[in-house]
C-alpha atoms as a PDB file:
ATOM      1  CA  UNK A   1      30.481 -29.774  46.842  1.00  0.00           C
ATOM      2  CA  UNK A   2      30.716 -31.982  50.131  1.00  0.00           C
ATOM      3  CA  UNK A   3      34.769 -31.559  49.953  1.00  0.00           C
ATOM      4  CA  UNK A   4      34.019 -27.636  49.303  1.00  0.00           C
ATOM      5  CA  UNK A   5      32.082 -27.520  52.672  1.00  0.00           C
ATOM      6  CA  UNK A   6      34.670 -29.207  54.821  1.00  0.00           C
ATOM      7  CA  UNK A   7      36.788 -26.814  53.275  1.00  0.00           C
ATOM      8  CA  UNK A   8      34.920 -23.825  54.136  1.00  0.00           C
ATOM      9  CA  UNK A   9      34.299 -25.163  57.492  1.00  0.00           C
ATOM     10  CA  UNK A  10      37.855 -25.431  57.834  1.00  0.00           C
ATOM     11  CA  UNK A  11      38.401 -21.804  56.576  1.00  0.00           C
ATOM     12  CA  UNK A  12      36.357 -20.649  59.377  1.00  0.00           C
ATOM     13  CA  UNK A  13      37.627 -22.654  62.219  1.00  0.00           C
ATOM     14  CA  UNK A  14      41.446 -23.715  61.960  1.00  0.00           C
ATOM     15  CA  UNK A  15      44.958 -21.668  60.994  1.00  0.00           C
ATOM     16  CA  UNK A  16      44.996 -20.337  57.794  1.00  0.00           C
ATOM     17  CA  UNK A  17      45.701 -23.290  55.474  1.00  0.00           C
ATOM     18  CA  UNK A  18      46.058 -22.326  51.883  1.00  0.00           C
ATOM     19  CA  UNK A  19      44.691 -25.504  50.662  1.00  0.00           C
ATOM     20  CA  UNK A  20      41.424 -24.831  51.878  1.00  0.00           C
ATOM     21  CA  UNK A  21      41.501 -21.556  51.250  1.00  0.00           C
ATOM     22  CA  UNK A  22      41.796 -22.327  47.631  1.00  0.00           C
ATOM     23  CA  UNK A  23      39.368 -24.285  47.172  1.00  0.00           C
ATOM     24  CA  UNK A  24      36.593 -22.224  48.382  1.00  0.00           C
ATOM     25  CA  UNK A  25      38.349 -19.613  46.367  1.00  0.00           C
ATOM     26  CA  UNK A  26      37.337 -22.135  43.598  1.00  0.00           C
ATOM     27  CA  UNK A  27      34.000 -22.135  44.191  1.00  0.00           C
ATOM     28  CA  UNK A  28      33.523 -18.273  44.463  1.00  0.00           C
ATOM     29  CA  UNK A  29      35.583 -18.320  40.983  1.00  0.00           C
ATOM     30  CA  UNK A  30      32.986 -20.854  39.459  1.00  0.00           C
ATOM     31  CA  UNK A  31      30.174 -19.120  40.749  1.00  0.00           C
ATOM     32  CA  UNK A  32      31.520 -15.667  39.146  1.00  0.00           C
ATOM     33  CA  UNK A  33      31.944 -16.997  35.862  1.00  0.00           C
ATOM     34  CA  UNK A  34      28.514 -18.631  35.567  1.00  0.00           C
ATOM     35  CA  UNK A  35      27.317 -14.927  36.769  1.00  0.00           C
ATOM     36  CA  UNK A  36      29.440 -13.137  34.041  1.00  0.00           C
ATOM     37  CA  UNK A  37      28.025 -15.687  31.544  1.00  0.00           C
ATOM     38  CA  UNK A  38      24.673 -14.854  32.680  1.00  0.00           C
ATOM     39  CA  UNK A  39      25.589 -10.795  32.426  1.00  0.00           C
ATOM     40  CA  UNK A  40      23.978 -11.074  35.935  1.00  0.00           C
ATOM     41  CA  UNK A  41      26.177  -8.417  37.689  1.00  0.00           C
ATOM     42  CA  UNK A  42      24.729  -8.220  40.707  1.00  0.00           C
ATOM     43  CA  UNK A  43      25.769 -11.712  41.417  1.00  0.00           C
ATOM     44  CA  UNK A  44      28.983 -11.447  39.952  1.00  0.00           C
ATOM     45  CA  UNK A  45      29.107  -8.131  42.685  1.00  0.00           C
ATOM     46  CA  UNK A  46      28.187  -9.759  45.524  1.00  0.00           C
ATOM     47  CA  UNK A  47      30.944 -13.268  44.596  1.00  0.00           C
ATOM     48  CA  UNK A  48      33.417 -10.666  44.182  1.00  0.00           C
ATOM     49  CA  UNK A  49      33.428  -9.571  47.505  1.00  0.00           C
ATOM     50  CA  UNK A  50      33.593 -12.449  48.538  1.00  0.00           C
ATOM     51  CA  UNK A  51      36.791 -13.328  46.706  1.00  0.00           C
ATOM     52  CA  UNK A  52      38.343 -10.293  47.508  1.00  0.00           C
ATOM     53  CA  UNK A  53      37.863 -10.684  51.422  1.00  0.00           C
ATOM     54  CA  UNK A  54      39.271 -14.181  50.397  1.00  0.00           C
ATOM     55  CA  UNK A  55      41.620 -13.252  48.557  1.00  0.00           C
ATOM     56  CA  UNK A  56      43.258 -10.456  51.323  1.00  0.00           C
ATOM     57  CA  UNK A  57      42.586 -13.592  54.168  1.00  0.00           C
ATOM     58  CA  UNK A  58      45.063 -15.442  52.011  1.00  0.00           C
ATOM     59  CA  UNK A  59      47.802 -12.538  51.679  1.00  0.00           C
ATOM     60  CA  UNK A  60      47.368 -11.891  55.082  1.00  0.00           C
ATOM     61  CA  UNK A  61      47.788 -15.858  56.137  1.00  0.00           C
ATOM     62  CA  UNK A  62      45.161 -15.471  58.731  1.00  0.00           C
ATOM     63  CA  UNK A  63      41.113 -16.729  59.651  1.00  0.00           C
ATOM     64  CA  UNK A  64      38.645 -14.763  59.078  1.00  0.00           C
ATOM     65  CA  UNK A  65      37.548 -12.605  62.130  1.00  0.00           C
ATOM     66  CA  UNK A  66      33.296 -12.922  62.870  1.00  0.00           C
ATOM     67  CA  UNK A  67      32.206 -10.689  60.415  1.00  0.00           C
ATOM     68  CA  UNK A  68      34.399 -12.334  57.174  1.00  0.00           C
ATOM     69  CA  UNK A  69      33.510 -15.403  58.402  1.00  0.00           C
ATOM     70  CA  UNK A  70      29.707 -14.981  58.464  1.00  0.00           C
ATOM     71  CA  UNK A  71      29.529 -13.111  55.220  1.00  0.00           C
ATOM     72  CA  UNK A  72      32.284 -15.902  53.424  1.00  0.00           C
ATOM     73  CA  UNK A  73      29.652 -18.784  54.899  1.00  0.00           C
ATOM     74  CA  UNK A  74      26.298 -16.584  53.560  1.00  0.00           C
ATOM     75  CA  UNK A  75      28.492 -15.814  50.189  1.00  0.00           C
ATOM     76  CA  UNK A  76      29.143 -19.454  50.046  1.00  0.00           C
ATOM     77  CA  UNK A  77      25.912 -21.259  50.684  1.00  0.00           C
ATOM     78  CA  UNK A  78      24.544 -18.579  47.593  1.00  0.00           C
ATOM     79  CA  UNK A  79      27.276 -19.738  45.497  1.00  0.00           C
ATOM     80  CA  UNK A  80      26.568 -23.744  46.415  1.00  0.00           C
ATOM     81  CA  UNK A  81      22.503 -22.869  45.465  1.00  0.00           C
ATOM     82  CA  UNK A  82      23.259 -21.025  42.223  1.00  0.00           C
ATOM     83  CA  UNK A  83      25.726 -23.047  41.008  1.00  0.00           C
ATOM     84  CA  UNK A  84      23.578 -26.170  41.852  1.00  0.00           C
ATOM     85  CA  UNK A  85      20.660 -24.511  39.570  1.00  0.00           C
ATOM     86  CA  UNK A  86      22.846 -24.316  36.311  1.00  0.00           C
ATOM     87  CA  UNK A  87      22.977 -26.588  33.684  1.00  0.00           C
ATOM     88  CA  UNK A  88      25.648 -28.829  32.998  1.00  0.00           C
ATOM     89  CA  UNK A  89      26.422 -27.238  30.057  1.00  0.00           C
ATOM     90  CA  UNK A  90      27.072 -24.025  31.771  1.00  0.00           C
ATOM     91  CA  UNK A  91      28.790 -25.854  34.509  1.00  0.00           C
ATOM     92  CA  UNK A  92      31.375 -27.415  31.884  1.00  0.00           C
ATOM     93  CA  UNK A  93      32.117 -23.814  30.110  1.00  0.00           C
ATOM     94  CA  UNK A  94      32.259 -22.098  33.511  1.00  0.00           C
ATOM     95  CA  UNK A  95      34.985 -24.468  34.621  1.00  0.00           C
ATOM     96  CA  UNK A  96      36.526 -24.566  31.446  1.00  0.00           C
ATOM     97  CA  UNK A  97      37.160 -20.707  31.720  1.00  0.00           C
ATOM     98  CA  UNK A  98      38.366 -20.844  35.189  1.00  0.00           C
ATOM     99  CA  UNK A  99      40.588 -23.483  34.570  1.00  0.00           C
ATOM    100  CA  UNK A 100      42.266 -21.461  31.144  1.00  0.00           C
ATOM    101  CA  UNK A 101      42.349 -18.564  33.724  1.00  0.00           C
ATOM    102  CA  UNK A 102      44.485 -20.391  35.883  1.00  0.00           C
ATOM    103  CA  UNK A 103      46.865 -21.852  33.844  1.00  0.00           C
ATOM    104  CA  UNK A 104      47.403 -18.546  31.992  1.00  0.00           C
ATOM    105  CA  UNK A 105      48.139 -17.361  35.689  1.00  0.00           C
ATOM    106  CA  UNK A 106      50.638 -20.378  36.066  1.00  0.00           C
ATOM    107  CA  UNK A 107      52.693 -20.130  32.798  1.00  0.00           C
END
């Protein structure tokens, strides 16, 4: 999660870089999964937002303004604590799902 941090930090500092940008993406898409595994909605609610504000920062190709960026950090640091309290077992289908997501998205 280190590289996920710089990431985010670079989300909220520099010129919209989509690299970045994707990879916290990635971690609000983990941490939705695990929540939708758990049934837990109002997690899965409050990561949505999250990717969603994320999401129209990307189609946008801008930085968050004060208010995104404080509620992409908060989102964030709950998405780095829940998804560090999972077991690896739900870590490993979580991913698994994201990842057949995404290539279904690619093909």
């Amino acid at each position: 999660m280190l590289g996920s941090h710089l990431h985010l930090e670079m989300v909220l500092t520099q010129p919209a870089m989509l690299d970045y940008m994707y990879s916290v993406m990635g971690v609000f898409n983990i941490a939705f999964v695990l929540a939708y595994l758990q049934n837990n909605v109002p997690i899965m609610r409050q990561f949505e937002t999250a990717q969603l504000t994320l999401m129209r920062l990307i189609q946008e190709m801008r930085c968050p303004n004060q208010d995104e960026g404080n509620s992409i950090r908060q989102c964030f640091n709950q998405a780095d604590r829940f998804i560090g309290s999972q077991s690896k077992a739900s870590l490993v289908r979580a991913i698994e799902l994201v990842d057949h997501v995404a290539s279904k998205d690619e093909n």
